[in-house]
PDB file of N, CA and C in Angstrom:
ATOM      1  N   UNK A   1     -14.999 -35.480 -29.754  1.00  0.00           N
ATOM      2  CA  UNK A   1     -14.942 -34.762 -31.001  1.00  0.00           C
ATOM      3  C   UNK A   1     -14.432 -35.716 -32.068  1.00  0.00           C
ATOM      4  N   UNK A   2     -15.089 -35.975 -33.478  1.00  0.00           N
ATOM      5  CA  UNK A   2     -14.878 -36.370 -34.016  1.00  0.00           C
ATOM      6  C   UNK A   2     -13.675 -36.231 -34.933  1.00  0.00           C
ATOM      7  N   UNK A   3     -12.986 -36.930 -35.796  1.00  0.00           N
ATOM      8  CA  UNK A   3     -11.705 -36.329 -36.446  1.00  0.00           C
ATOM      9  C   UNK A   3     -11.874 -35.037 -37.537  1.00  0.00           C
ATOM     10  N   UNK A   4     -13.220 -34.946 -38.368  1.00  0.00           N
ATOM     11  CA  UNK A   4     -13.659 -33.970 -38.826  1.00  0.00           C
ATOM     12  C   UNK A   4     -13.992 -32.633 -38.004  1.00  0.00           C
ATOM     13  N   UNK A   5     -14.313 -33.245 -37.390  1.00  0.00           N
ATOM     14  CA  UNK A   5     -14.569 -31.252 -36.165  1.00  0.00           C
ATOM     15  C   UNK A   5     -13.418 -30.908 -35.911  1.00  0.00           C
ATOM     16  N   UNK A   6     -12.563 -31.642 -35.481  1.00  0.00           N
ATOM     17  CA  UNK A   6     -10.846 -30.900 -35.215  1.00  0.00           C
ATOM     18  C   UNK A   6     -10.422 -30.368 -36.378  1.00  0.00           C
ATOM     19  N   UNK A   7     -10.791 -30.508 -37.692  1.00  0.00           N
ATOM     20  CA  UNK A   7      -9.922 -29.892 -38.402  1.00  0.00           C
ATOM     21  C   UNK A   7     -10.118 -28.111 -39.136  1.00  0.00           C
ATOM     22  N   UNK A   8     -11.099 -28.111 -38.362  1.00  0.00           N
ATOM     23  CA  UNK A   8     -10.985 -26.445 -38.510  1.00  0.00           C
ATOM     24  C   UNK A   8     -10.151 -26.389 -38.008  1.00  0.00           C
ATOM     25  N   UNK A   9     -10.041 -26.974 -36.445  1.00  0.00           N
ATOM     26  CA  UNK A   9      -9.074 -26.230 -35.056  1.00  0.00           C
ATOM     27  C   UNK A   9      -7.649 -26.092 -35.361  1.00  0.00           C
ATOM     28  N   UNK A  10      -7.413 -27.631 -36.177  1.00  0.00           N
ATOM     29  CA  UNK A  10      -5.888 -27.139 -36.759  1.00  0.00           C
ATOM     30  C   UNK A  10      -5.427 -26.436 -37.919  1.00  0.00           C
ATOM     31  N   UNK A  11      -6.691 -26.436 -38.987  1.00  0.00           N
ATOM     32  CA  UNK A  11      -6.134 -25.151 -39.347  1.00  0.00           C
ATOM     33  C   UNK A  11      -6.383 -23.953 -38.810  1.00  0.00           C
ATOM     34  N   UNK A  12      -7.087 -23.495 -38.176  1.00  0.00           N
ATOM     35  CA  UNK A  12      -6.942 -21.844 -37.482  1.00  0.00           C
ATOM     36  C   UNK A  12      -5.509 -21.706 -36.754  1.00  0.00           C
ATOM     37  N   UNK A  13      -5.002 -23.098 -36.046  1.00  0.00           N
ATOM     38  CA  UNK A  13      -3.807 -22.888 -35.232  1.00  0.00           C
ATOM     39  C   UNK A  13      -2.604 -23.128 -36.296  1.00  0.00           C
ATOM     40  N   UNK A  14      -2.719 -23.877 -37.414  1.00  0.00           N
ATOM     41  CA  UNK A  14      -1.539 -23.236 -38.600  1.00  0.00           C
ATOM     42  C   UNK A  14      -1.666 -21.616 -38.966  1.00  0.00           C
ATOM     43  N   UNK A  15      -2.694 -21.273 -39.400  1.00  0.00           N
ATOM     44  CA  UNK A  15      -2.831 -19.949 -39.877  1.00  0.00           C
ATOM     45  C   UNK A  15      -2.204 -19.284 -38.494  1.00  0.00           C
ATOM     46  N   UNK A  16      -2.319 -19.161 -37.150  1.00  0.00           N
ATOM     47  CA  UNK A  16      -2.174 -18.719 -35.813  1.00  0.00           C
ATOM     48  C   UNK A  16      -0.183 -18.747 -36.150  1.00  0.00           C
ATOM     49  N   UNK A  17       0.069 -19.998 -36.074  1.00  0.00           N
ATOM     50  CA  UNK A  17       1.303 -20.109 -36.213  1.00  0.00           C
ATOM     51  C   UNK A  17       2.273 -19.423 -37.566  1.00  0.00           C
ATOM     52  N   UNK A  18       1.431 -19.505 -38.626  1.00  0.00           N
ATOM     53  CA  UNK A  18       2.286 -18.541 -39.596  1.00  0.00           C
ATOM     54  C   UNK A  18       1.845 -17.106 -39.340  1.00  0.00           C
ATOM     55  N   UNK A  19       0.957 -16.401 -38.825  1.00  0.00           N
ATOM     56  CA  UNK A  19       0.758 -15.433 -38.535  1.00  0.00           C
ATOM     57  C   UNK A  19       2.389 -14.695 -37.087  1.00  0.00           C
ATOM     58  N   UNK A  20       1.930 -16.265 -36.051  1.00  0.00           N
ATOM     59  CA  UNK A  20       3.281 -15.633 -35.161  1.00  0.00           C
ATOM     60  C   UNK A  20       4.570 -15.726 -35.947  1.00  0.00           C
ATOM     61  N   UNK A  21       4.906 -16.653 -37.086  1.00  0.00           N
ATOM     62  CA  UNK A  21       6.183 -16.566 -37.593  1.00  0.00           C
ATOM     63  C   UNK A  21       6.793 -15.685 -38.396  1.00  0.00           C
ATOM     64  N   UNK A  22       5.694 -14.813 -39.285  1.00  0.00           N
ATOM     65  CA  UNK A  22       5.687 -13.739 -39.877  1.00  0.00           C
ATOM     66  C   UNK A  22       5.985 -12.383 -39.075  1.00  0.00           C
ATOM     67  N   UNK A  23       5.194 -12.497 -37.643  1.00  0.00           N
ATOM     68  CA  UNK A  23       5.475 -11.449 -37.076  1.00  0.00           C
ATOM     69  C   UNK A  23       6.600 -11.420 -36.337  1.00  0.00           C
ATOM     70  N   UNK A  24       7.635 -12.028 -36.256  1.00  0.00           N
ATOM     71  CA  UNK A  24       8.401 -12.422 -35.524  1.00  0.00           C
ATOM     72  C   UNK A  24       9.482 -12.888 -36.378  1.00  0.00           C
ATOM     73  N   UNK A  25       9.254 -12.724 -37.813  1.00  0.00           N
ATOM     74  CA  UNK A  25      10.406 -12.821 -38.784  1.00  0.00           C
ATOM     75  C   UNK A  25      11.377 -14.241 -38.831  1.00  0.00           C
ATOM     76  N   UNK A  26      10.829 -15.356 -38.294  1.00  0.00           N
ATOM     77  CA  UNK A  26      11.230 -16.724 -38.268  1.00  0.00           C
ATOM     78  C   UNK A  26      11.257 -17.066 -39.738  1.00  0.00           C
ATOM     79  N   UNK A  27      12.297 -18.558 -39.989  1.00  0.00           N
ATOM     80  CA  UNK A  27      12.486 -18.584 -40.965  1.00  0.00           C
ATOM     81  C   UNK A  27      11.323 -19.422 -41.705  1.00  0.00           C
ATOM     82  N   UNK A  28      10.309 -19.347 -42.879  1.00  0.00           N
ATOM     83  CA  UNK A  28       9.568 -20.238 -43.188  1.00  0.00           C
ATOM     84  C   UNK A  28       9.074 -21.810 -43.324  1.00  0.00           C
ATOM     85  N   UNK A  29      11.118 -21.886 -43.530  1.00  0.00           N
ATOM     86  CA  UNK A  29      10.724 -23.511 -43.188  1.00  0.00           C
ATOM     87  C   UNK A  29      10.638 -24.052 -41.958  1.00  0.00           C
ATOM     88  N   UNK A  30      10.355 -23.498 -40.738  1.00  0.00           N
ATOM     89  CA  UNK A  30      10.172 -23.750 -39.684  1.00  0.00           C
ATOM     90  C   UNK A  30       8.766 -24.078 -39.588  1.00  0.00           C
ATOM     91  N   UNK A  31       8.102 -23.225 -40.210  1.00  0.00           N
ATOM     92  CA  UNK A  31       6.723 -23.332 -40.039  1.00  0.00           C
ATOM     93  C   UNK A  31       6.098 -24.739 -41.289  1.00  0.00           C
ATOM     94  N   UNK A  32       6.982 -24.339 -42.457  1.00  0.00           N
ATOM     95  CA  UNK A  32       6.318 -26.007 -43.134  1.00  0.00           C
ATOM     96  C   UNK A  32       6.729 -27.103 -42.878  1.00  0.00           C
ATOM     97  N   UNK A  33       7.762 -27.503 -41.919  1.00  0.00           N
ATOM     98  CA  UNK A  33       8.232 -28.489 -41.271  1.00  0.00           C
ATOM     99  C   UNK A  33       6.865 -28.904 -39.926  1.00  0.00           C
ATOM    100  N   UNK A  34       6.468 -27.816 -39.350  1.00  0.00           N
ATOM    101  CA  UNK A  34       5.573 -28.085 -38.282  1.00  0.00           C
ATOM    102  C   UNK A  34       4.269 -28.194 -38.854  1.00  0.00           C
ATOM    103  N   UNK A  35       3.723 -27.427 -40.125  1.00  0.00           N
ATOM    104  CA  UNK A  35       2.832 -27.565 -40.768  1.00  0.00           C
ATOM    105  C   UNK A  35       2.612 -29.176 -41.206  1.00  0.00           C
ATOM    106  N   UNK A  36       3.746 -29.919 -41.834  1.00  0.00           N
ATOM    107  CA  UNK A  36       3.659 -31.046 -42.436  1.00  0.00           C
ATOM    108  C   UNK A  36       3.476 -32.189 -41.339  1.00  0.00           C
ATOM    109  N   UNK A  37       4.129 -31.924 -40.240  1.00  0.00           N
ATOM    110  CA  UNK A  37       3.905 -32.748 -39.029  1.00  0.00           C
ATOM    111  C   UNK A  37       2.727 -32.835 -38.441  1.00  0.00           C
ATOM    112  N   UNK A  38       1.904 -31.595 -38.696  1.00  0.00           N
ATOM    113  CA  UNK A  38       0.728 -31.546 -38.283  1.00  0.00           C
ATOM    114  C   UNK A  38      -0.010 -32.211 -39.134  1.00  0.00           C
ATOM    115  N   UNK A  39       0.003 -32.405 -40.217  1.00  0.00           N
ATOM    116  CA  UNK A  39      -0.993 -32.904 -41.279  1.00  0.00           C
ATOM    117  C   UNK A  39      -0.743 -34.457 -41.355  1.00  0.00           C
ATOM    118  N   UNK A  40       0.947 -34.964 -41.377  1.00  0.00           N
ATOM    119  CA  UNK A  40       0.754 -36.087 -41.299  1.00  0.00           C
ATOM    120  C   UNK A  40       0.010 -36.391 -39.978  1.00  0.00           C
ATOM    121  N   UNK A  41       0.452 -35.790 -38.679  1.00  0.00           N
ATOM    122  CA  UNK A  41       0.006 -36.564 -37.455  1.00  0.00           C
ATOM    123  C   UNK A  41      -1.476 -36.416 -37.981  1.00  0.00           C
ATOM    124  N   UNK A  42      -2.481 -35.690 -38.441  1.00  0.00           N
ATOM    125  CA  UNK A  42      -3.747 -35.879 -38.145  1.00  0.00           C
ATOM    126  C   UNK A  42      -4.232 -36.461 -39.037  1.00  0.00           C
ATOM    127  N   UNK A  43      -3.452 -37.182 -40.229  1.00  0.00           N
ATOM    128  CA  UNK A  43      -3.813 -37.942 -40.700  1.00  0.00           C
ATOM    129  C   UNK A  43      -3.655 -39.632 -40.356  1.00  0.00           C
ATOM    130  N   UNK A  44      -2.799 -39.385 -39.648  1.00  0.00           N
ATOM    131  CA  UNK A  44      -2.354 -40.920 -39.136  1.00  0.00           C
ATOM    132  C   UNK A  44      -3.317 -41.329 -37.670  1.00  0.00           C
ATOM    133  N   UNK A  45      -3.614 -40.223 -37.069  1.00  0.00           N
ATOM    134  CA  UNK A  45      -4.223 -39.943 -35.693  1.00  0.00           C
ATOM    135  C   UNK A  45      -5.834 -40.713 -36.496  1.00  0.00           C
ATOM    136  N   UNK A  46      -6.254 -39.934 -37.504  1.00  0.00           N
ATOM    137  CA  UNK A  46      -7.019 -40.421 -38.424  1.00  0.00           C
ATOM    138  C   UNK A  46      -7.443 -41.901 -38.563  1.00  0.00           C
ATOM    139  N   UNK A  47      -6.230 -42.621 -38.988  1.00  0.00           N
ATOM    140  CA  UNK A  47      -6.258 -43.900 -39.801  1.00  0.00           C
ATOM    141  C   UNK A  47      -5.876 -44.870 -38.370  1.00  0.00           C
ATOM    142  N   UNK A  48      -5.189 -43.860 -37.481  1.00  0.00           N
ATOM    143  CA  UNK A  48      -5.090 -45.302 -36.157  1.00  0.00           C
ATOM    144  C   UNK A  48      -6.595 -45.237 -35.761  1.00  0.00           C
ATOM    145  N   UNK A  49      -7.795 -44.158 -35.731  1.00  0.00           N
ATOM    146  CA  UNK A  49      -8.870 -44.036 -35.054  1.00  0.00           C
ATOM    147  C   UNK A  49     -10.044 -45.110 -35.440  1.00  0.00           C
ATOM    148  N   UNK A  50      -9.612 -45.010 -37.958  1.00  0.00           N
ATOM    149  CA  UNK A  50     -10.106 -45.852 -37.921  1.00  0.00           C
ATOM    150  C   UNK A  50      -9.909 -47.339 -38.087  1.00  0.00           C
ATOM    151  N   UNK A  51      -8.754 -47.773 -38.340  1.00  0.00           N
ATOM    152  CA  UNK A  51      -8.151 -49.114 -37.656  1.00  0.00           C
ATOM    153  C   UNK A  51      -8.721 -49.225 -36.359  1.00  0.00           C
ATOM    154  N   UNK A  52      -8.131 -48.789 -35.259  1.00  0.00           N
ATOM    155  CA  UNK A  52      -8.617 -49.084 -34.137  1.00  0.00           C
ATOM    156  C   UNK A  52     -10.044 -49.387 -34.117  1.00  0.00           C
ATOM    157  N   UNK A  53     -10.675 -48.647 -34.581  1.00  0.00           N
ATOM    158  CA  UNK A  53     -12.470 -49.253 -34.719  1.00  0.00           C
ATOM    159  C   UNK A  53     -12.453 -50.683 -34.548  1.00  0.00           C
ATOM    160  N   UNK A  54     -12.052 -51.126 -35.269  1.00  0.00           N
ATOM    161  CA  UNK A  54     -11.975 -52.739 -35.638  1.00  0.00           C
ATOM    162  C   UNK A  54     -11.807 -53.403 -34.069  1.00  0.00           C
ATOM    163  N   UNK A  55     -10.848 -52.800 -33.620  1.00  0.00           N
ATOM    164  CA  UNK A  55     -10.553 -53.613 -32.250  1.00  0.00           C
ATOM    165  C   UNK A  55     -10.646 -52.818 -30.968  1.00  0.00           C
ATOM    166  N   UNK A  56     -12.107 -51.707 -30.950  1.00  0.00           N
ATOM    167  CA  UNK A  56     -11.828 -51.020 -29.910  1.00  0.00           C
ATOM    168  C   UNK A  56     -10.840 -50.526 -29.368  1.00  0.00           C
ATOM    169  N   UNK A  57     -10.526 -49.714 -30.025  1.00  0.00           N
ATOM    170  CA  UNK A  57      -9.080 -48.868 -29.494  1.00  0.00           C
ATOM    171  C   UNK A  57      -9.476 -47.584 -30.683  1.00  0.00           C
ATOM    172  N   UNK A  58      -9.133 -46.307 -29.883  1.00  0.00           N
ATOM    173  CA  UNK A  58      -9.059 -45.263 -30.854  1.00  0.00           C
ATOM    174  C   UNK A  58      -8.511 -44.517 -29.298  1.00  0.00           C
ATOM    175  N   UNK A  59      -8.100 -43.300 -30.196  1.00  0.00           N
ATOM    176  CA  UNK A  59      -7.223 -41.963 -29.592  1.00  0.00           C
ATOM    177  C   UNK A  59      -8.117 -40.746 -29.554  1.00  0.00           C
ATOM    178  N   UNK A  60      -8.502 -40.429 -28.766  1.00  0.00           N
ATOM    179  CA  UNK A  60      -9.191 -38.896 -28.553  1.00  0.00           C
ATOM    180  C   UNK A  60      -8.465 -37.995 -29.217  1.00  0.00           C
ATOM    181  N   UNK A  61      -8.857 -37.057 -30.083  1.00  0.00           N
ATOM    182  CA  UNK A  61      -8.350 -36.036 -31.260  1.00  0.00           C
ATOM    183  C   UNK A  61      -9.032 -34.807 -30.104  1.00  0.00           C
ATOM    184  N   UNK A  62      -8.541 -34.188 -29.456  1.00  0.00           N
ATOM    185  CA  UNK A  62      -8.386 -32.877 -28.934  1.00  0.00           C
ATOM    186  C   UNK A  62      -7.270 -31.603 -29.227  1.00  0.00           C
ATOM    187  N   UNK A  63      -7.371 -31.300 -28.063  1.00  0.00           N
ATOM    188  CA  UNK A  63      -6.547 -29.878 -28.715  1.00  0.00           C
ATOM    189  C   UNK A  63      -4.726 -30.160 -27.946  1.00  0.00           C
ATOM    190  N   UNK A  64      -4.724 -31.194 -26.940  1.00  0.00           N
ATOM    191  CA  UNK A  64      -3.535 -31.845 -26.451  1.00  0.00           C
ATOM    192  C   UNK A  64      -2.874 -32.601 -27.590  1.00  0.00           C
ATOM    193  N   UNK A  65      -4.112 -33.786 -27.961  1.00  0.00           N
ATOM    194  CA  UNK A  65      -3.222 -34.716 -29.151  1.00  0.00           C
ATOM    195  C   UNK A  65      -2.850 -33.857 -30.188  1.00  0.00           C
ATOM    196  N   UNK A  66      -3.395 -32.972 -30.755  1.00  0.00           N
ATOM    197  CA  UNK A  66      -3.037 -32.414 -31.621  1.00  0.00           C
ATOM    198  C   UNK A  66      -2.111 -31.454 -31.464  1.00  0.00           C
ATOM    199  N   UNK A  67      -1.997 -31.098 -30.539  1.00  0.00           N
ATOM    200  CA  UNK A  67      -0.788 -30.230 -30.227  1.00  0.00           C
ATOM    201  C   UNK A  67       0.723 -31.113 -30.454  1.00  0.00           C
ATOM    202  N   UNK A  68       0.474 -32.357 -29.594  1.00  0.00           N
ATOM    203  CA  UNK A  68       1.629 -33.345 -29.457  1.00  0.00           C
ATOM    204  C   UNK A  68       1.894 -33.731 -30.868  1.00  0.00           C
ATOM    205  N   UNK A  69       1.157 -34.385 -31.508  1.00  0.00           N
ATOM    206  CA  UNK A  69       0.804 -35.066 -33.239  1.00  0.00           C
ATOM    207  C   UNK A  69       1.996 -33.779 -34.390  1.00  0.00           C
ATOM    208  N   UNK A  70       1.449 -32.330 -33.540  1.00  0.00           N
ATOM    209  CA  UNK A  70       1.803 -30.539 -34.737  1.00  0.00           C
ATOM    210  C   UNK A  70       3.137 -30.944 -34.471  1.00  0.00           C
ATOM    211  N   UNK A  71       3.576 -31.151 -32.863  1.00  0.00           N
ATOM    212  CA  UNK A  71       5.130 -30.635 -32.408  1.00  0.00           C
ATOM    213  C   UNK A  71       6.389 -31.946 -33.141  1.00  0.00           C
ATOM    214  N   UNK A  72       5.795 -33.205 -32.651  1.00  0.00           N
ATOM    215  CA  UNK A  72       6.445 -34.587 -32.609  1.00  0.00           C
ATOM    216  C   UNK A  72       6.181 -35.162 -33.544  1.00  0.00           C
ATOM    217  N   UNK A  73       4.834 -35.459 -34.624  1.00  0.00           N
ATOM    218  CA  UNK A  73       4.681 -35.831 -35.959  1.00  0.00           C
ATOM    219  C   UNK A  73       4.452 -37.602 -35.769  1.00  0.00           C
ATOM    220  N   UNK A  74       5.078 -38.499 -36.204  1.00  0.00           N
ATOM    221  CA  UNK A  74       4.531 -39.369 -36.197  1.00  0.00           C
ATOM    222  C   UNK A  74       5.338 -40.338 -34.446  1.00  0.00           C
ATOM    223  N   UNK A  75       6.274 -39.916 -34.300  1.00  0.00           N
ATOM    224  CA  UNK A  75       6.661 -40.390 -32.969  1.00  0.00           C
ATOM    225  C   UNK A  75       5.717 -39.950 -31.899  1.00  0.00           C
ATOM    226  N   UNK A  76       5.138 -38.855 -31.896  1.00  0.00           N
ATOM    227  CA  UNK A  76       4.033 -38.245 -30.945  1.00  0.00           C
ATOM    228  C   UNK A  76       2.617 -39.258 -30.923  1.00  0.00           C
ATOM    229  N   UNK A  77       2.252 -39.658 -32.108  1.00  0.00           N
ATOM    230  CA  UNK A  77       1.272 -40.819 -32.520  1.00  0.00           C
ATOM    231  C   UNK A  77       1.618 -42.150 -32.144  1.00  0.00           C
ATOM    232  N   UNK A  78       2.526 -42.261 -31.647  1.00  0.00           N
ATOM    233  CA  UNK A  78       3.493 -43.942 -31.439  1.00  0.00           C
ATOM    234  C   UNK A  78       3.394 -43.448 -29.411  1.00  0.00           C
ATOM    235  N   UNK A  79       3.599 -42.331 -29.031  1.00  0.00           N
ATOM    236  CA  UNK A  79       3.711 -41.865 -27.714  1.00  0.00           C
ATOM    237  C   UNK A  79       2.306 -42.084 -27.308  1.00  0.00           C
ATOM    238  N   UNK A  80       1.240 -41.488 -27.760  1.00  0.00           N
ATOM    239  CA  UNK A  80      -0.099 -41.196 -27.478  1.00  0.00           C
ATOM    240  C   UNK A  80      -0.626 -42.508 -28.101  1.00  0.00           C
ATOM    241  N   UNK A  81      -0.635 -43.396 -28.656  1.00  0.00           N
ATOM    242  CA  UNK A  81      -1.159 -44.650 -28.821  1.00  0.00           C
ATOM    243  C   UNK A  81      -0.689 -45.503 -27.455  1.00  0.00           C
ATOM    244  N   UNK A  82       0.957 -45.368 -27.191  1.00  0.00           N
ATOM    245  CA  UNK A  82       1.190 -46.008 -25.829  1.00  0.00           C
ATOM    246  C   UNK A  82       0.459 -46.025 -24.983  1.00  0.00           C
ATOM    247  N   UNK A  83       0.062 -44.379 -24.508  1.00  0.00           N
ATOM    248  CA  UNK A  83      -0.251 -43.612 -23.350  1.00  0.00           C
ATOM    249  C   UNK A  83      -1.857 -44.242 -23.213  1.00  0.00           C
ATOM    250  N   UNK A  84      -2.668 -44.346 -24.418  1.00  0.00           N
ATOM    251  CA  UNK A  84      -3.834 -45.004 -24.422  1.00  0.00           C
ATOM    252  C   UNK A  84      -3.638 -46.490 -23.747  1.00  0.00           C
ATOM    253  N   UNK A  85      -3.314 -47.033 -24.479  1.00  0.00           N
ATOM    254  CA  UNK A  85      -2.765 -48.325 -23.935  1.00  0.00           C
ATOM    255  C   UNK A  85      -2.572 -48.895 -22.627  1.00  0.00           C
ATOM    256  N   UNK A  86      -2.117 -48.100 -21.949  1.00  0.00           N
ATOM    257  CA  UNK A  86      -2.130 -48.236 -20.559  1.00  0.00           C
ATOM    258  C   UNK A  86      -2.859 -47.291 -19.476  1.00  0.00           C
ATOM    259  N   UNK A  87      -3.973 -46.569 -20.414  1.00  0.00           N
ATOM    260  CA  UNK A  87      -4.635 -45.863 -19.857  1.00  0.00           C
ATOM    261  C   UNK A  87      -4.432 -44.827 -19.405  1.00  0.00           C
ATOM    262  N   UNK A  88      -3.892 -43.926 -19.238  1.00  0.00           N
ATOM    263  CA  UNK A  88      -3.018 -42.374 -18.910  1.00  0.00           C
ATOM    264  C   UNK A  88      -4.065 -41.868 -19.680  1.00  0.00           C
ATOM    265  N   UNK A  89      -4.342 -41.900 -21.049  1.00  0.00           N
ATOM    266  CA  UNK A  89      -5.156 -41.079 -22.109  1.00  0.00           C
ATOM    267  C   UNK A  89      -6.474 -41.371 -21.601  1.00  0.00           C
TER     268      UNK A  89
END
């Protein structure tokens, strides 16, 4: 999947997530803290995919990385670049 096809997926799963935080009366900035993590990670998930071009290396954008990228933000992108690296990914 390309980095453009995932991004419906993460926004339906922001909208998903302010929908559970609303119903569940959490405090908002919980959700734009995870919101912003999500956007940087898939933007950086982004820019390592296309850097990496250059030298054969890119990161599969699924519904795992992006989960990891929403929760962890740019340390999750430093984890999952490792994990490629030595092949696990």
């Amino acid at each position: 999947m390309d980095a453009f096809g995932s991004l419906p997926i993460i926004i339906v799963c922001a909208l998903v997530l302010w929908l559970v935080f609303k119903l569940l009366k959490w405090p908002l900035k919980i959700f734009w803290k995870l919101l912003v993590n999500i956007v940087i990670g898939f933007v950086i998930l982004f820019v390592v995919n296309l850097v990496g071009g250059l030298f054969n290396f890119s990161i599969t954008i699924n519904w795992l990385t992006s989960l990891v990228t929403g929760v962890f933000g740019i340390p999750g992108v430093i984890v999952l670049a490792i994990l490629t690296l030595i092949g696990i990914i």
